[in-house]
Protein backbone atom coordinates (compact mmCIF):
# COMPACT_ATOMS: atom_id res chain seq x y z
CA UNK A 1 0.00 0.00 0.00
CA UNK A 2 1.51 3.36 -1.38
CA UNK A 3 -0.54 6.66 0.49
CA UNK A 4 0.26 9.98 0.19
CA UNK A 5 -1.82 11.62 3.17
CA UNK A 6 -3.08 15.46 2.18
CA UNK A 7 -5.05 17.84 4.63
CA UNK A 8 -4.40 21.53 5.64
CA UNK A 9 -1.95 22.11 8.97
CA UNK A 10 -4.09 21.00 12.07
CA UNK A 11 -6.58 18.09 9.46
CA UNK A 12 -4.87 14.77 11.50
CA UNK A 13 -2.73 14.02 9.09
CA UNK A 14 0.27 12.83 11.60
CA UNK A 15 -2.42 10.92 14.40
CA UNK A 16 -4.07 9.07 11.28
CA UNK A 17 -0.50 8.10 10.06
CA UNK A 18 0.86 6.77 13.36
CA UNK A 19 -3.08 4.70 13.32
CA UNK A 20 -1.78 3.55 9.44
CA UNK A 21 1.86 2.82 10.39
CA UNK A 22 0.47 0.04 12.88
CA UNK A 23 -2.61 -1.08 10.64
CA UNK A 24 -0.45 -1.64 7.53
CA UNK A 25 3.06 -2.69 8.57
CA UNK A 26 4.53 0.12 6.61
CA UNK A 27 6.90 3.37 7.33
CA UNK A 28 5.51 7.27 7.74
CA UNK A 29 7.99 9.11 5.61
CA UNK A 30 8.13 12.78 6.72
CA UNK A 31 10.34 14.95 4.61
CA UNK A 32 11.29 16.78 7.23
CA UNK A 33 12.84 13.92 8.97
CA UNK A 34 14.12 12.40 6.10
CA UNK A 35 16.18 15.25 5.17
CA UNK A 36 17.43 15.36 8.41
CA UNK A 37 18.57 11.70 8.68
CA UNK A 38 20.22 12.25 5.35
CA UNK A 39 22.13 15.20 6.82
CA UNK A 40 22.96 13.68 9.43
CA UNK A 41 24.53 10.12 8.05
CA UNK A 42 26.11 12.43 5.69
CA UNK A 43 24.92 10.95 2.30
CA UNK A 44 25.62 12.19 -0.89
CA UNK A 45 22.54 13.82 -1.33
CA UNK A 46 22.06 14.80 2.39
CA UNK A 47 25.34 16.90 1.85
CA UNK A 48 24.05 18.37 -0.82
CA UNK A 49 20.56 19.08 1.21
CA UNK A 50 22.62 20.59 4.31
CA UNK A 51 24.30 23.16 1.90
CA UNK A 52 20.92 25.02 1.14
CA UNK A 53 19.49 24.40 4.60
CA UNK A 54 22.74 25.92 6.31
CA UNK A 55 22.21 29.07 3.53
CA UNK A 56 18.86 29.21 4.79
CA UNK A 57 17.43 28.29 1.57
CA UNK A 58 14.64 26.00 0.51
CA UNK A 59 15.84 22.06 -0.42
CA UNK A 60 15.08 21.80 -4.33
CA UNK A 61 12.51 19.54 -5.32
CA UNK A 62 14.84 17.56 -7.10
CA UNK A 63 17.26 16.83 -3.73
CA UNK A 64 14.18 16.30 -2.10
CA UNK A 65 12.35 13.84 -4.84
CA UNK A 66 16.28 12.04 -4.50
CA UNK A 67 16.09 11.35 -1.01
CA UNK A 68 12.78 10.10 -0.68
CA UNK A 69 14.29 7.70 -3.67
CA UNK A 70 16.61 6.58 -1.36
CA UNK A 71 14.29 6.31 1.32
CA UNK A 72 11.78 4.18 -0.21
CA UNK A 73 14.27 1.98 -1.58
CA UNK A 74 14.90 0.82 2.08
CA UNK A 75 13.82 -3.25 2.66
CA UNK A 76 11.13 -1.49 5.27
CA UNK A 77 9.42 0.07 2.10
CA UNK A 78 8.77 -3.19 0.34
CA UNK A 79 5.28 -3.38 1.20
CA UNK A 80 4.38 0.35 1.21
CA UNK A 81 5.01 3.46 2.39
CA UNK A 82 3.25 6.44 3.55
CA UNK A 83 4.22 9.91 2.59
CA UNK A 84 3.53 13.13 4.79
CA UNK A 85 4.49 16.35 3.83
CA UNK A 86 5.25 15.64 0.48
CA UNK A 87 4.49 16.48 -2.60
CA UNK A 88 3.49 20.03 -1.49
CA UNK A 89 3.16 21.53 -4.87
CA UNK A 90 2.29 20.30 -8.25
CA UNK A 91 5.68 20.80 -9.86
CA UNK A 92 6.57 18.36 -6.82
CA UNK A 93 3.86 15.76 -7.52
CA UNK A 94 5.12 15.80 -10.99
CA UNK A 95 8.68 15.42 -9.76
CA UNK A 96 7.50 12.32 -8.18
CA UNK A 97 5.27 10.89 -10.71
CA UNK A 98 8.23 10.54 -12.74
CA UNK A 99 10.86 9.00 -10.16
CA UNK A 100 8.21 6.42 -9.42
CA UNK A 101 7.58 5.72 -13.05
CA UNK A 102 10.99 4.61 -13.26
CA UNK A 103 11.21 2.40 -10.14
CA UNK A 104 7.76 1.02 -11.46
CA UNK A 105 6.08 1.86 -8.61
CA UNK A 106 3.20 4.24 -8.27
CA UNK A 107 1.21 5.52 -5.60
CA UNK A 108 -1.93 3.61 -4.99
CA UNK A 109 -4.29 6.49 -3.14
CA UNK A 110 -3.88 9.87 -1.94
CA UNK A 111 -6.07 10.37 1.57
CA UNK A 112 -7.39 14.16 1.77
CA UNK A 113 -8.45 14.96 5.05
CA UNK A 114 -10.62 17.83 4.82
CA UNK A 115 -11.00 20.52 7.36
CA UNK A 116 -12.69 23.82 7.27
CA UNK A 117 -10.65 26.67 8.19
CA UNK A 118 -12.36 27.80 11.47
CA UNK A 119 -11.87 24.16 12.63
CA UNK A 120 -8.50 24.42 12.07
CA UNK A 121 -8.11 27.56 13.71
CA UNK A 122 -10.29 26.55 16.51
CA UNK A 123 -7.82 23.27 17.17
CA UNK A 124 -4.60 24.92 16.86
CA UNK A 125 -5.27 28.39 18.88
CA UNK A 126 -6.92 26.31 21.57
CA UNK A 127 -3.72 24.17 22.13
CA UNK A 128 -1.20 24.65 24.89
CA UNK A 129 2.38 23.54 26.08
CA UNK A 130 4.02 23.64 29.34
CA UNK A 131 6.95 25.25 29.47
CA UNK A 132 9.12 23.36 31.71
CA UNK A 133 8.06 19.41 30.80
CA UNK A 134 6.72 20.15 27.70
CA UNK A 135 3.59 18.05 28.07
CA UNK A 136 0.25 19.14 25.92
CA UNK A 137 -3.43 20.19 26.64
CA UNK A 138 -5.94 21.98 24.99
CA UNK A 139 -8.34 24.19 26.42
CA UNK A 140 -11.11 22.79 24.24
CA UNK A 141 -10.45 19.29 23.78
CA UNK A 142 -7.91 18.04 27.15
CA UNK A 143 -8.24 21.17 29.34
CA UNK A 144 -5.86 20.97 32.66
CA UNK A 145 -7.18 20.52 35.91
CA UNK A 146 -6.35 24.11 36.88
CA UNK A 147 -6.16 26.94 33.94
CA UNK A 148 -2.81 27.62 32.42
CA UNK A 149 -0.86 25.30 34.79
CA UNK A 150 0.59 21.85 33.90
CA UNK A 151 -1.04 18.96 35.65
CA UNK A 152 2.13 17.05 35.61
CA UNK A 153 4.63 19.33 36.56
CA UNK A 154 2.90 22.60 37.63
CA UNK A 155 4.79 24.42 34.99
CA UNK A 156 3.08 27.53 33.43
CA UNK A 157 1.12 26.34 30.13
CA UNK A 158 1.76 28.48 27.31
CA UNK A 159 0.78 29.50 23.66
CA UNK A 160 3.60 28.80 21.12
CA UNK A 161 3.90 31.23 18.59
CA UNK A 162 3.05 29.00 15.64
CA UNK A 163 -0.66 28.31 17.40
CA UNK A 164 -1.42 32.24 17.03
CA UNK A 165 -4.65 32.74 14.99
CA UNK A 166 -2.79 35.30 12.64
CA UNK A 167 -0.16 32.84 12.20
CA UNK A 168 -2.04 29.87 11.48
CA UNK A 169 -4.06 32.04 9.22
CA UNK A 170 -0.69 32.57 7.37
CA UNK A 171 -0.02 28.92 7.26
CA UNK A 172 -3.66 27.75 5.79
CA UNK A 173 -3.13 31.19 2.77
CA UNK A 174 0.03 28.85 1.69
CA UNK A 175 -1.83 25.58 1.48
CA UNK A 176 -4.33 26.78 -0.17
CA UNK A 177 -2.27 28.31 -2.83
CA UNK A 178 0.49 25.67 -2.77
CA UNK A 179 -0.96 22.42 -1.86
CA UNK A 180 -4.58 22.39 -2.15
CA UNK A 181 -4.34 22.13 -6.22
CA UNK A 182 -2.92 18.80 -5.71
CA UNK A 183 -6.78 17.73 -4.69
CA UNK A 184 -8.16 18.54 -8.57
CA UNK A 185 -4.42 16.91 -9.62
CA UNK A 186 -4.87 13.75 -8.05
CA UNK A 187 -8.67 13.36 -8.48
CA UNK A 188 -7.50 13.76 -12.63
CA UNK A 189 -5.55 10.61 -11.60
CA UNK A 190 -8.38 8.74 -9.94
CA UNK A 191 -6.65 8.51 -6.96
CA UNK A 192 -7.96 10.85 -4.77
CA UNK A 193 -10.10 9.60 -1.44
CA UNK A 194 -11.65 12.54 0.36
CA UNK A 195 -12.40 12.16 3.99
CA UNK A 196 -14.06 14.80 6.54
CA UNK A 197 -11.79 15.18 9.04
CA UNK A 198 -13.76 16.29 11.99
CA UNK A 199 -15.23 14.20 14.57
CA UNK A 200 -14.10 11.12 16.18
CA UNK A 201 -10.27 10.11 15.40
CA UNK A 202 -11.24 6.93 15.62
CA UNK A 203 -14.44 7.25 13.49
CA UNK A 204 -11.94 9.37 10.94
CA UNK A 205 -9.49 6.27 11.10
CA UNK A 206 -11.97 3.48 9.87
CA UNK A 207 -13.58 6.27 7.08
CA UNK A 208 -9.72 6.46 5.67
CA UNK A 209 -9.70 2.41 5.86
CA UNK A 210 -12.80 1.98 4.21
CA UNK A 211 -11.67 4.36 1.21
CA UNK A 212 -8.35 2.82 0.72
CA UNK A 213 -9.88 -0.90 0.87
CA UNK A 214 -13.14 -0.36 -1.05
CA UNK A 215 -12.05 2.79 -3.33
CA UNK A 216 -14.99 2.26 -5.62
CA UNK A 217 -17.17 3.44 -2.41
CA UNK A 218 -14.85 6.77 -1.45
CA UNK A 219 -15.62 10.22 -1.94
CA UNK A 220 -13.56 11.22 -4.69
């Protein structure tokens, strides 16, 4: 099984691939951590990926498409593979379309889990962090037992910057003008499953199940 998981910042995308990891018997590939093992075991390409990153540039797609090559041709990856965080744009999906035509390998489906805006906004301002432990809450969802201290530690909970509403607003402008064409892409492709992502993570989990296992039933 070959999934590429879509969804805006804040949609589930990393809880539903931890829940897909265990169901399927096959490795989460983040680019973001990807590029950083390849930095740090100092491959070819991971040199070459450090030498942007230390400019403070962005990793071109190319590097990027490279590594995940070299990822996926890993003896975990035999049976499938899920990737997160990639492609982000359609010059990337394109990129990868034709890396995987040469290994023979395609992707089977591509999960969208879609989330309105205020959701989104509403989960990510509403979480919280301590700031000596680190452990999470949210004042919605898994409020502490007293407000704005940590239950574990008693440290003072606080808002990370990256969870302020203009920020996040920020954040969802660039999906939606980066990533979200990759929906009408991959629907061209027939490979598009849609799935609402609000409600129960559980009930979310079985939806993404059902349109990966019977296809012909999914949203598309």
């Amino acid at each position: 099984m070959r999934l590429i998981l879509l969804g805006p910042p804040g949609a589930g995308k990393g809880t539903q691939a931890v829940r897909l990891v265990n169901h399927f018997g096959i490795p989460q590939i983040s680019t973001g951590d990807i590029l950083r093992k390849a930095v740090k075991d100092g491959t070819e390409l991971g040199t070459l990926a450090k030498g942007y990153m230390d400019r403070g540039e962005l990793v071109p797609d190319e590097v990027v498409v490279g590594i995940i090559r070299e990822r996926i041709a890993e003896p975990d990856c035999e049976r499938g593979y899920i990737l997160d965080g990639f492609p982000r744009t359609i010059a990337q999906a394109e990129a990868l379309d034709e890396m995987l035509k040469k290994l023979k390998g395609g992707i089977d489906h591509v999960v969208n889990i879609a989330v309105g805006d205020e959701e989104i906004i509403k989960r990510l301002t509403g979480r919280r962090t301590c700031s000596s432990c680190g452990a999470g809450y949210h004042i919605l969802f898994d409020p502490p037992k007293k407000e704005g201290v940590c239950d574990k530690c008693g440290g003072k909970l606080i808002q990370r910057d990256d969870d302020q509403e203009e920020t996040i607003r920020a954040r969802l402008r660039v999906y939606r003008q980066q990533t979200e064409p990759l929906i009408a892409y991959y629907k061209r492709k027939g490979l598009l499953r849609t799935i609402p992502g609000v409600g129960n993570m559980e009930e979310i989990f079985e939806a993404i199940l059902k349109a990966v296992e019977e296809p012909d039933k999914a949203d598309k």
